[in-house]
Protein backbone atom coordinates (compact mmCIF):
# COMPACT_ATOMS: atom_id res chain seq x y z
CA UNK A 1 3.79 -11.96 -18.05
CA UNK A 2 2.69 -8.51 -19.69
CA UNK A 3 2.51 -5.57 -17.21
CA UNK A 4 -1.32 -5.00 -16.16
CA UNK A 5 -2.78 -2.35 -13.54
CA UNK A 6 -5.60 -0.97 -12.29
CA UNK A 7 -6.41 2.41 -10.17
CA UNK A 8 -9.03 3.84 -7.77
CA UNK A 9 -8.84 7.20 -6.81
CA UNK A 10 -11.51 9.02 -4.45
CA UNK A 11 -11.43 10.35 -0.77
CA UNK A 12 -9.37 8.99 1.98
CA UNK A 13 -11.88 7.73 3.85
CA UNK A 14 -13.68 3.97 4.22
CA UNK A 15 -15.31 3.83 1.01
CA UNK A 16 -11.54 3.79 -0.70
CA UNK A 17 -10.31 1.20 1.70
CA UNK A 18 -13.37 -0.65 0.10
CA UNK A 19 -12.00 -0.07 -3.47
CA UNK A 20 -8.57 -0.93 -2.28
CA UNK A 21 -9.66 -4.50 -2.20
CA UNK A 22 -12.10 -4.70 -4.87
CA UNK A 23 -8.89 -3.64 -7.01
CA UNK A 24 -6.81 -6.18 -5.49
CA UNK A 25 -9.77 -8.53 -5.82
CA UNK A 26 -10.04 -7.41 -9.89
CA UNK A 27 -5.73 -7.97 -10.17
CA UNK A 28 -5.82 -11.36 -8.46
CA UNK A 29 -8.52 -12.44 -11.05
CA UNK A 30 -6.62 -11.29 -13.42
CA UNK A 31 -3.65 -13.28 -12.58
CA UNK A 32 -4.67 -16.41 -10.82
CA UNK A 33 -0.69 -17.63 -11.50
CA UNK A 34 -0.20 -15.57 -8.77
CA UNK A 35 1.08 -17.28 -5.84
CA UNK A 36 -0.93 -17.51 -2.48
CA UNK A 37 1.95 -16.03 -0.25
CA UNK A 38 2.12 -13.28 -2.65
CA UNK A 39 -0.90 -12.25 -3.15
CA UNK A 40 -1.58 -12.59 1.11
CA UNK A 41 1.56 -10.25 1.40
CA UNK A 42 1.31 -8.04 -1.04
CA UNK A 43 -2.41 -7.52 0.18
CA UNK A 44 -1.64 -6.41 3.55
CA UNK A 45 0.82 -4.14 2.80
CA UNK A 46 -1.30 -2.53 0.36
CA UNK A 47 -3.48 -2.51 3.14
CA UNK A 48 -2.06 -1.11 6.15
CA UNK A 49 -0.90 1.46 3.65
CA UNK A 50 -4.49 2.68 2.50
CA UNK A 51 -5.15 2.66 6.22
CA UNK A 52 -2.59 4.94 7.58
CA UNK A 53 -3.56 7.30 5.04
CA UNK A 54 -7.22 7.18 5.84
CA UNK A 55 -6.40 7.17 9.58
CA UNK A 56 -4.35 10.39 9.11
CA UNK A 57 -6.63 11.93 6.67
CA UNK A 58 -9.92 11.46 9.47
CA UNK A 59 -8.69 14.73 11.62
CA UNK A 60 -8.12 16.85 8.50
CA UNK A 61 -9.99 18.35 6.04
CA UNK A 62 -11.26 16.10 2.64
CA UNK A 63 -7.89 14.56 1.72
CA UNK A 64 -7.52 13.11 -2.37
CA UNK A 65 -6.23 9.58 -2.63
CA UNK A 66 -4.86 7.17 -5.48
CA UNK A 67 -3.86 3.85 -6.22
CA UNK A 68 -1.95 2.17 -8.52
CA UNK A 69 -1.80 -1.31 -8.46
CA UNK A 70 0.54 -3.43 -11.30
CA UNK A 71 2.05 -6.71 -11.74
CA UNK A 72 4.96 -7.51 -14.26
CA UNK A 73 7.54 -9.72 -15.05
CA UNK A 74 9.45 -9.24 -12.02
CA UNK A 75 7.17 -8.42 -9.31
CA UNK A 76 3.78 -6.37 -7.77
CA UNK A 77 4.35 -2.47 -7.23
CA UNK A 78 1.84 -0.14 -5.88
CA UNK A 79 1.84 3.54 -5.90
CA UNK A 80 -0.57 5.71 -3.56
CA UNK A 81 -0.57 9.28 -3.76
CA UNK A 82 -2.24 11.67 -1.87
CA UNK A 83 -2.56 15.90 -1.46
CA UNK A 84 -2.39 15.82 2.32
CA UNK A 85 0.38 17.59 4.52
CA UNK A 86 3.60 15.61 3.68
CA UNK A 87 4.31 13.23 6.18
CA UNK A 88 7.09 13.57 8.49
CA UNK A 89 8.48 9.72 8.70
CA UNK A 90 11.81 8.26 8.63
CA UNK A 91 11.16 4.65 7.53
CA UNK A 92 14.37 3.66 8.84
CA UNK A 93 13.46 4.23 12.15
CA UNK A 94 10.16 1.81 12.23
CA UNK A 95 9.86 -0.59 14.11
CA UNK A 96 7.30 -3.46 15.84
CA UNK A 97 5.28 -1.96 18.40
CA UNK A 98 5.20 -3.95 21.90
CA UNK A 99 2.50 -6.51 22.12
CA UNK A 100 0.19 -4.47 24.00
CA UNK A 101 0.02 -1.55 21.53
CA UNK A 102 -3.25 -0.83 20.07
CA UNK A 103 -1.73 0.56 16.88
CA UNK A 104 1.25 1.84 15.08
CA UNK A 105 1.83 -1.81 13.89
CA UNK A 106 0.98 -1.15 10.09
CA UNK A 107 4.48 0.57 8.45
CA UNK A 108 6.47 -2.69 10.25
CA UNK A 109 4.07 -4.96 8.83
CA UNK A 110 4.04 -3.30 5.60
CA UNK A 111 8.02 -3.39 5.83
CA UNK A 112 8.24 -6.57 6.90
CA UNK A 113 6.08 -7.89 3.89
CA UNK A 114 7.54 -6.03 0.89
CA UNK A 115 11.50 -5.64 -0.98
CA UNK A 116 11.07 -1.90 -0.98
CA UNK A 117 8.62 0.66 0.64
CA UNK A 118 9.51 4.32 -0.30
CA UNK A 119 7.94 7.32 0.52
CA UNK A 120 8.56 10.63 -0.20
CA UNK A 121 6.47 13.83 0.97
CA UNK A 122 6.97 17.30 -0.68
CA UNK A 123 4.59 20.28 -0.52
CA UNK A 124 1.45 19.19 -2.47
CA UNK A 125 1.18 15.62 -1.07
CA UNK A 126 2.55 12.25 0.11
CA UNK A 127 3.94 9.52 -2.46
CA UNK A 128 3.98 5.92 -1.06
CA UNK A 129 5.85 3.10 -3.61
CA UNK A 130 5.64 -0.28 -2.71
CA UNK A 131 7.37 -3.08 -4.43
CA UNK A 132 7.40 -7.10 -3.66
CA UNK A 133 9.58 -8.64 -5.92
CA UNK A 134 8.87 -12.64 -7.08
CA UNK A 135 10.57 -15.20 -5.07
CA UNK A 136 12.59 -18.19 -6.72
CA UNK A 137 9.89 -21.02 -6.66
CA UNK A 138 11.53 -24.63 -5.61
């Protein structure tokens, strides 16, 4: 499988959570080998992921957003990168919120779904990686 990718970059607001999916939407047709627990997965990762950064962008001022979707050989990887505050997260520390929480439940999804979710925040902006690797098929 060659490597192929696609990006969207714009504001972090609705209208990029809307891209977010009509890029997913454009790599899945491009790759219809792509298995359906993959493609579910890798989805809402990449989803709660556009999310939080909307969500965190709304009480700011206009925040810049990218994405980076690929698929290779040995997996799906997506990059976001945005020029907002750097966040102040320990993704070590994340965790499931209790069943009657009416958020915070998208970084444990997003954990729970992928091999690796990195981010890293320096002056200038937030970087967000975000890797599921292919499974052995039976």
């Amino acid at each position: 499988m060659s490597v192929d990718g696609f990006r969207v970059e714009g504001r972090a607001d609705d209208t990029f959570i809307d891209e977010v999916h009509q890029v997913l939407d454009m790599l899945w047709s491009s790759h219809p080998e792509v298995d359906e627990e993959d493609r579910t997965l890798f989805t809402l990762a990449v989803s709660e992921i556009a999310t939080n950064v909307v969500e965190h962008a709304r009480a700011r001022e206009e925040i810049s957003v990218s994405l980076d979707v690929s698929i290779d050989g040995t997996g799906l990887r997506a990059v976001f990168f945005d020029d907002a505050d750097p966040a102040l997260i320990d993704l070590r520390n994340v965790s499931m919120p209790g069943q009657d929480a009416e958020s915070g439940r998208g970084l444990a999804l997003a954990l729970a779904t992928l091999d690796e979710l990195e981010h890293s925040g320096e002056a200038g902006g937030n970087e967000w990686r975000l890797t599921r690797r292919w499974r052995p098929r039976a």
